[in-house]
Protein backbone atom coordinates (compact mmCIF):
# COMPACT_ATOMS: atom_id res chain seq x y z
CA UNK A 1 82.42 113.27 94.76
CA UNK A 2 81.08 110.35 92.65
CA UNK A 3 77.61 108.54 91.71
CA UNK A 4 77.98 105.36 91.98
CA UNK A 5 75.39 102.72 93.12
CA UNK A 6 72.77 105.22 93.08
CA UNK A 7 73.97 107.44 95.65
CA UNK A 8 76.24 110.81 95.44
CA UNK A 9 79.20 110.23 98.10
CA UNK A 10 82.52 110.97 98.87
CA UNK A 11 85.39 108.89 96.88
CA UNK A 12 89.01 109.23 96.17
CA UNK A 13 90.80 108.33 92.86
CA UNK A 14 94.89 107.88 93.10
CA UNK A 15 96.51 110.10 90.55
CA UNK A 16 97.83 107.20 88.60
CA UNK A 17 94.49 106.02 87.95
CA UNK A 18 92.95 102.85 89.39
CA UNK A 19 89.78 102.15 90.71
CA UNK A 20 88.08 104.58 92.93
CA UNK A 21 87.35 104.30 97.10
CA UNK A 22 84.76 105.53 99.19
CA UNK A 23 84.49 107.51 102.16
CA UNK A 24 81.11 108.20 102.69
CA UNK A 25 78.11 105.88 103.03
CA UNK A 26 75.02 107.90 104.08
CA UNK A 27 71.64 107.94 102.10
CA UNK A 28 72.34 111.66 102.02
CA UNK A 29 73.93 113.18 99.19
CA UNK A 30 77.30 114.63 99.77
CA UNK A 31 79.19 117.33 98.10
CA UNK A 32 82.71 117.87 98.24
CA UNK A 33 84.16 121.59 98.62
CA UNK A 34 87.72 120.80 99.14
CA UNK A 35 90.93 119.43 101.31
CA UNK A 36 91.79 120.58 104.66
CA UNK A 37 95.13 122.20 104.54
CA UNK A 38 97.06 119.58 105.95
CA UNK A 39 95.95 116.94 102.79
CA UNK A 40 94.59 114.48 105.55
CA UNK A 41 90.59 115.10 105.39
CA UNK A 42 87.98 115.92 102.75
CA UNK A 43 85.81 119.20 103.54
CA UNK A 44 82.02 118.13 102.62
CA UNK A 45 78.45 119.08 103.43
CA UNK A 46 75.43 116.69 103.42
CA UNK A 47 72.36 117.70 104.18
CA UNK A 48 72.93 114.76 107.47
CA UNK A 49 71.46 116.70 110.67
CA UNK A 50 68.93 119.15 109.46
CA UNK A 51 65.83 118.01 109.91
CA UNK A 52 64.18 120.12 106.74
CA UNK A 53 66.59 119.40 104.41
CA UNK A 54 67.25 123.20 103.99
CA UNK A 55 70.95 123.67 105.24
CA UNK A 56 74.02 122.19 104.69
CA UNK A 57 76.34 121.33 107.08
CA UNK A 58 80.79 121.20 107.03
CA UNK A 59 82.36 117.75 107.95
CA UNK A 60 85.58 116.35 107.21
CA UNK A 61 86.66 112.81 106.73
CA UNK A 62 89.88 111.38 106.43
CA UNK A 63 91.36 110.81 103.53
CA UNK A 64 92.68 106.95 105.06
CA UNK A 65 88.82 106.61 105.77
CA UNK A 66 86.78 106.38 108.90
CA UNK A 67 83.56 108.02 110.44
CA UNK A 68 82.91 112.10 109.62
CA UNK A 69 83.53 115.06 111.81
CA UNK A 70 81.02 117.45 111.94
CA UNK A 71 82.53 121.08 112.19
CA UNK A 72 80.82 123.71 114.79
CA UNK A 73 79.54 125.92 112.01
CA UNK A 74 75.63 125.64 112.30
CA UNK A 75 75.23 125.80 108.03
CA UNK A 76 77.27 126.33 104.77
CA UNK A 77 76.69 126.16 101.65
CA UNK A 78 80.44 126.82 100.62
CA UNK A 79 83.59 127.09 102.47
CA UNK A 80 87.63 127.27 102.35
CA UNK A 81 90.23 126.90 104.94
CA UNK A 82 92.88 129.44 105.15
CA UNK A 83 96.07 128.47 104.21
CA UNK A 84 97.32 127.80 108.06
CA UNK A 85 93.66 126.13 108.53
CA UNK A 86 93.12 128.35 111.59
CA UNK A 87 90.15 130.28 110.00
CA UNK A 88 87.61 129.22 107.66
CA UNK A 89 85.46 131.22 105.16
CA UNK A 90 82.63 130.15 104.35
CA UNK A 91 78.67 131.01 102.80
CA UNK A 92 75.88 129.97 105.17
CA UNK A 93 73.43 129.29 102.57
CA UNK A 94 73.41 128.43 98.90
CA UNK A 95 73.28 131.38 95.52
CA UNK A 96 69.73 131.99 94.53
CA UNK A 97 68.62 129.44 91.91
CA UNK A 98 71.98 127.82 92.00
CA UNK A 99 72.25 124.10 93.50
């Protein structure tokens, strides 16, 4: 997760430096919390289909790029695939006076 051009999105970086790329390109700020266990996607939330602006929801993107994949959990504020990425824990909404 990066800000650049005014906006907080999803980027990558190679490990050998170089400049960064992109993923995500919605108004909404988005928040990485990891890797799916295969390598291929990014697990984020952005606050994207909530009307209030209270919850968070999980999508993914691919790493190679394209559009987001919203997961079926309804919020979370944090989450982590198990190691087989058959199961998913997760916190539905964020730590008191913690952002």
């Amino acid at each position: 997760m990066a800000k650049y051009d005014g906006n907080t999105d999803v980027y990558t970086i190679p490990g050998e430096g170089g400049m960064p790329r992109r993923l995500t390109w919605h108004p909404a700020s988005d928040y990485v919390r990891g890797f799916k266990p295969d390598g291929e996607a990014v697990l984020f939330v952005p606050p994207r289909e909530d009307f209030s602006n209270r919850y968070l929801q999980l999508f993914t993107i691919p790493l190679s790029g394209g559009f987001p994949t919203r997961l079926v959990i309804p919020n979370a504020h944090q989450a982590v695939y198990s190691p087989n990425g058959k199961k998913m824990a997760y916190t539905p909404i964020s730590p008191s006076f913690q952002q």
